[in-house]
Protein backbone atom coordinates (compact mmCIF):
# COMPACT_ATOMS: atom_id res chain seq x y z
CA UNK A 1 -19.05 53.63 -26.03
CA UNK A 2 -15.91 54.11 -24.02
CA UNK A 3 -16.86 55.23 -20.40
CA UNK A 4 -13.87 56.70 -18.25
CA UNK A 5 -14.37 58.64 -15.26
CA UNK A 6 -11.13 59.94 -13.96
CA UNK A 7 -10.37 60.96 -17.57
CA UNK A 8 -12.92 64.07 -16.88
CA UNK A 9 -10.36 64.92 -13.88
CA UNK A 10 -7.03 66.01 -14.86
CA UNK A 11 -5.44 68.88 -16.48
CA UNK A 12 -2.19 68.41 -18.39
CA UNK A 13 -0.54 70.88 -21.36
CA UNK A 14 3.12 72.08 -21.99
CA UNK A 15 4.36 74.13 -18.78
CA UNK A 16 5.12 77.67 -19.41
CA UNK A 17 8.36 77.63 -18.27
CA UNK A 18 9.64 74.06 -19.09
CA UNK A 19 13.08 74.90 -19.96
CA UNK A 20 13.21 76.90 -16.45
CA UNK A 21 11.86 73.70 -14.34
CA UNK A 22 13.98 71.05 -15.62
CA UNK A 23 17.21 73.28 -15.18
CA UNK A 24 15.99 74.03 -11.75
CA UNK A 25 15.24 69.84 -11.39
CA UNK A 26 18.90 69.07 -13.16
CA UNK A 27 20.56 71.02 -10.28
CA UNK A 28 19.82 68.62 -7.71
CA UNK A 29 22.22 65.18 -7.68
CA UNK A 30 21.97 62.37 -6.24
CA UNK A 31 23.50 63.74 -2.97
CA UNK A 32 20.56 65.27 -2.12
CA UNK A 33 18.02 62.23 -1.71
CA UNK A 34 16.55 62.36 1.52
CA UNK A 35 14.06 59.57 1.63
CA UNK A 36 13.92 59.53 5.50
CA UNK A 37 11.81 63.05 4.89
CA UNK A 38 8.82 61.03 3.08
CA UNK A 39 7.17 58.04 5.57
CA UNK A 40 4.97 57.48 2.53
CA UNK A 41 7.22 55.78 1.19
CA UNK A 42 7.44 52.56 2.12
CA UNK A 43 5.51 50.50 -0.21
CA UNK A 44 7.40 52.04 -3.41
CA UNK A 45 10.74 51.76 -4.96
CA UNK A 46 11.69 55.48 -6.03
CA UNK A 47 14.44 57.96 -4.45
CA UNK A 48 13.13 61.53 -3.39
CA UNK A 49 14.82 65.42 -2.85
CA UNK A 50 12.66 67.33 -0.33
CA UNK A 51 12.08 70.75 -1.88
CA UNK A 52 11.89 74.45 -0.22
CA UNK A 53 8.20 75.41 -1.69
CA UNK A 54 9.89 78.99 -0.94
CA UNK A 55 12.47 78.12 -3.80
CA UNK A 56 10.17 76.98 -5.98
CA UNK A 57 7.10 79.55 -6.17
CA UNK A 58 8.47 81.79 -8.97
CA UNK A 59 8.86 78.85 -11.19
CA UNK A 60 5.47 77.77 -10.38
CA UNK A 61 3.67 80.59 -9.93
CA UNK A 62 2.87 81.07 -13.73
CA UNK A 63 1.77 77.42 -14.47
CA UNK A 64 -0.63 77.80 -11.56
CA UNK A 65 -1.76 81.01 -12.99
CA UNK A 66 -2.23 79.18 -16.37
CA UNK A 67 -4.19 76.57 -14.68
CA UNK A 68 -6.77 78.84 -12.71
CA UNK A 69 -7.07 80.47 -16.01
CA UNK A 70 -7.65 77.53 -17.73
CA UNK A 71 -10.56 76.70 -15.37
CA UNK A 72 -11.98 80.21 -15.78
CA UNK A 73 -11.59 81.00 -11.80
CA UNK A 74 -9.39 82.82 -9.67
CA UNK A 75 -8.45 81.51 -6.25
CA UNK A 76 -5.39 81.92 -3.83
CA UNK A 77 -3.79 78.41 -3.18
CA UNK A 78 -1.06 77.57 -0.42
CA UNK A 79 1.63 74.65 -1.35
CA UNK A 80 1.99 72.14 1.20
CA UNK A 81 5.08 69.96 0.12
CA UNK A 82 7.38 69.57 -2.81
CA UNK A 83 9.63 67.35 -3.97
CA UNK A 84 11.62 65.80 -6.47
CA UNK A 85 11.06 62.29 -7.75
CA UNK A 86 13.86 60.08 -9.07
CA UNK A 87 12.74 56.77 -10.86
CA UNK A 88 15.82 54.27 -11.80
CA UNK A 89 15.61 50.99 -14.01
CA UNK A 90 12.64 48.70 -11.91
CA UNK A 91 11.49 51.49 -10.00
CA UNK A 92 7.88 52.16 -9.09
CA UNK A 93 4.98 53.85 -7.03
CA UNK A 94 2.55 52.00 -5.55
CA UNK A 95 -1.17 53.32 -5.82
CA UNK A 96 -2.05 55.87 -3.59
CA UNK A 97 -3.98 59.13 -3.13
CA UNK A 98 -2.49 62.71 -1.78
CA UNK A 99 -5.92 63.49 0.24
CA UNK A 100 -6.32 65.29 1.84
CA UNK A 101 -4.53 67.73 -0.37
CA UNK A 102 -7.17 69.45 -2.87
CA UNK A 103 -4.91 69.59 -6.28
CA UNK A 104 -1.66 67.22 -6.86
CA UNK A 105 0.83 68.23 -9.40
CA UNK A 106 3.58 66.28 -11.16
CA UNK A 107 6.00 68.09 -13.91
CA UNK A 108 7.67 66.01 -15.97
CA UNK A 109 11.68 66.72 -16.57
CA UNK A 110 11.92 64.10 -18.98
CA UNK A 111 10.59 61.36 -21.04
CA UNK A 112 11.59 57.98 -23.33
CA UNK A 113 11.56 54.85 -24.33
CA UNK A 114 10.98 52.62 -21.60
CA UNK A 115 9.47 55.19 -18.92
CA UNK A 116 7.40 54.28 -16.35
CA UNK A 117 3.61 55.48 -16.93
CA UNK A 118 1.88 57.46 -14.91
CA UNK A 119 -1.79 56.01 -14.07
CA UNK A 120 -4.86 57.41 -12.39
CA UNK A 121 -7.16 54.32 -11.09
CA UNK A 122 -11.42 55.07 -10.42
CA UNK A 123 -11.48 53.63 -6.81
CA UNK A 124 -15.08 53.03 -7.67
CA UNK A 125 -14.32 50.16 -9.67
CA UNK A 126 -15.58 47.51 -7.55
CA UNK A 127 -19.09 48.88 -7.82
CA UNK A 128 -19.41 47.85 -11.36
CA UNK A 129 -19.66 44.50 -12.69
CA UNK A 130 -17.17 42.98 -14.65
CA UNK A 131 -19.50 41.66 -17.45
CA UNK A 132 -20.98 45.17 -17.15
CA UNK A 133 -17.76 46.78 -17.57
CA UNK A 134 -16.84 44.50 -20.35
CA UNK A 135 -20.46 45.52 -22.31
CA UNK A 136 -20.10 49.40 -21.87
CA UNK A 137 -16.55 49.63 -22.41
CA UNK A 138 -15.31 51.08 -19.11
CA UNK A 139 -11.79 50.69 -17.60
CA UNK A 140 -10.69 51.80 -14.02
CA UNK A 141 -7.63 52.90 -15.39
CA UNK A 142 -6.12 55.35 -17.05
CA UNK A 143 -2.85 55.85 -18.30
CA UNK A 144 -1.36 59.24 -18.67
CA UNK A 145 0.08 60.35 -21.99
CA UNK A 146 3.29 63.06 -21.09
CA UNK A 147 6.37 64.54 -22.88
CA UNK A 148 9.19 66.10 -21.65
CA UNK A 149 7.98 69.59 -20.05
CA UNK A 150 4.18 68.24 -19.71
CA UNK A 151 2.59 69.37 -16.04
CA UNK A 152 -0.35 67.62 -14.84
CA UNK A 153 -3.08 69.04 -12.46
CA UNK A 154 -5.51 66.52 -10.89
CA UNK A 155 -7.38 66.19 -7.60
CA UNK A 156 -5.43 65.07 -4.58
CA UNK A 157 -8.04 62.43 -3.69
CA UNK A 158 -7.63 60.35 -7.02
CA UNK A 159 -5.80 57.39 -6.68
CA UNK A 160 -2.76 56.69 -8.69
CA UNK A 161 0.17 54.80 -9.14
CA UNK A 162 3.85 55.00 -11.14
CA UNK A 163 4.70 51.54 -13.38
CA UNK A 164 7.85 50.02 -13.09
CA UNK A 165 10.60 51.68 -14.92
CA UNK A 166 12.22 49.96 -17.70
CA UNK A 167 14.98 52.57 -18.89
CA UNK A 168 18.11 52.57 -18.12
CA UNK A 169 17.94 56.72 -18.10
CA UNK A 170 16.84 58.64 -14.74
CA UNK A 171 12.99 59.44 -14.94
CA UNK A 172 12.64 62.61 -12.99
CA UNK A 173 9.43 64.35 -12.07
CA UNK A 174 8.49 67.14 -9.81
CA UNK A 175 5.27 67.11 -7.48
CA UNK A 176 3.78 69.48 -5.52
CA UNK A 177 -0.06 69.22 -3.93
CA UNK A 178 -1.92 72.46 -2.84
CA UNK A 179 -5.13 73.86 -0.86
CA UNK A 180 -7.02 76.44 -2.37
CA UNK A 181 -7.91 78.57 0.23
């Protein structure tokens, strides 16, 4: 028995438009961090581009559409923020939450050898016993699987954190969190 509850809480497949995203992503250089823009930030070792969510809707528009499909529902939905995440060698992200947000996002430009992992963390881990834990199998963590051109949908309350980055190559992902309303 393997018991793992923020497994049940994410959505992730092959974004519609990939190909579109990361040429959209590769367009941005390194002249266009801003980290000043993110006060979040402190505790993490990552450079960030402030997006226009005006610029990006049409390339997000269908993988939002594909989600709410996926989930059998229909619902309007209002982007707060966006942003581009740049990850060099030793980067990281510390563990954190995007509450009150309903639904974080992250796209994924690229992928390798190396990467940093992605990880979602049950903050109700300290309610459990360790020899418990050990017995039935359950972990507080779970590590996120992605590919090049893999989007991930997942509530904005779960906590989560980025591993360092061992590659020399850029890791760049795109996040975006959003209300249904």
């Amino acid at each position: 028995m393997n018991i793992l509850f923020v497994s049940n809480f994410y959505a992730k497949y092959q974004a519609s438009n990939a190909k579109e995203l990361i040429e959209f992503i590769d367009g941005y250089a390194e002249s266009d961090i801003d980290n000043s823009q993110f006060p979040w930030g402190d505790l993490c070792s990552s450079n960030k581009i402030p997006l226009k969510v005006s610029d990006l809707m049409p390339l997000l528009k269908p993988n939002l559409d594909l989600f709410a499909n996926e989930l059998d529902l229909r619902f309007n939905y209002r982007i707060d923020d966006a942003w581009i995440n740049l990850y060099k060698t030793g980067d990281h992200q510390e563990i954190h939450s995007h509450y009150p947000s309903h639904i974080s996002c992250v796209f994924f430009a690229n992928s390798g050898e190396g990467f940093s992992k992605l990880y979602l963390r049950d903050r109700n881990n300290t309610n459990i016993h360790p020899r418990v834990a050990k017995l039935v199998g359950y972990r507080d963590e779970h590590i996120i699987d992605y590919k090049e051109g893999d989007i991930l949908f997942f509530p904005g309350g779960i906590l989560h954190g980025v591993s360092p980055h061992n590659s020399s190559v850029v890791r760049k992902t795109l996040s975006f969190n959003f209300d249904i309303t």
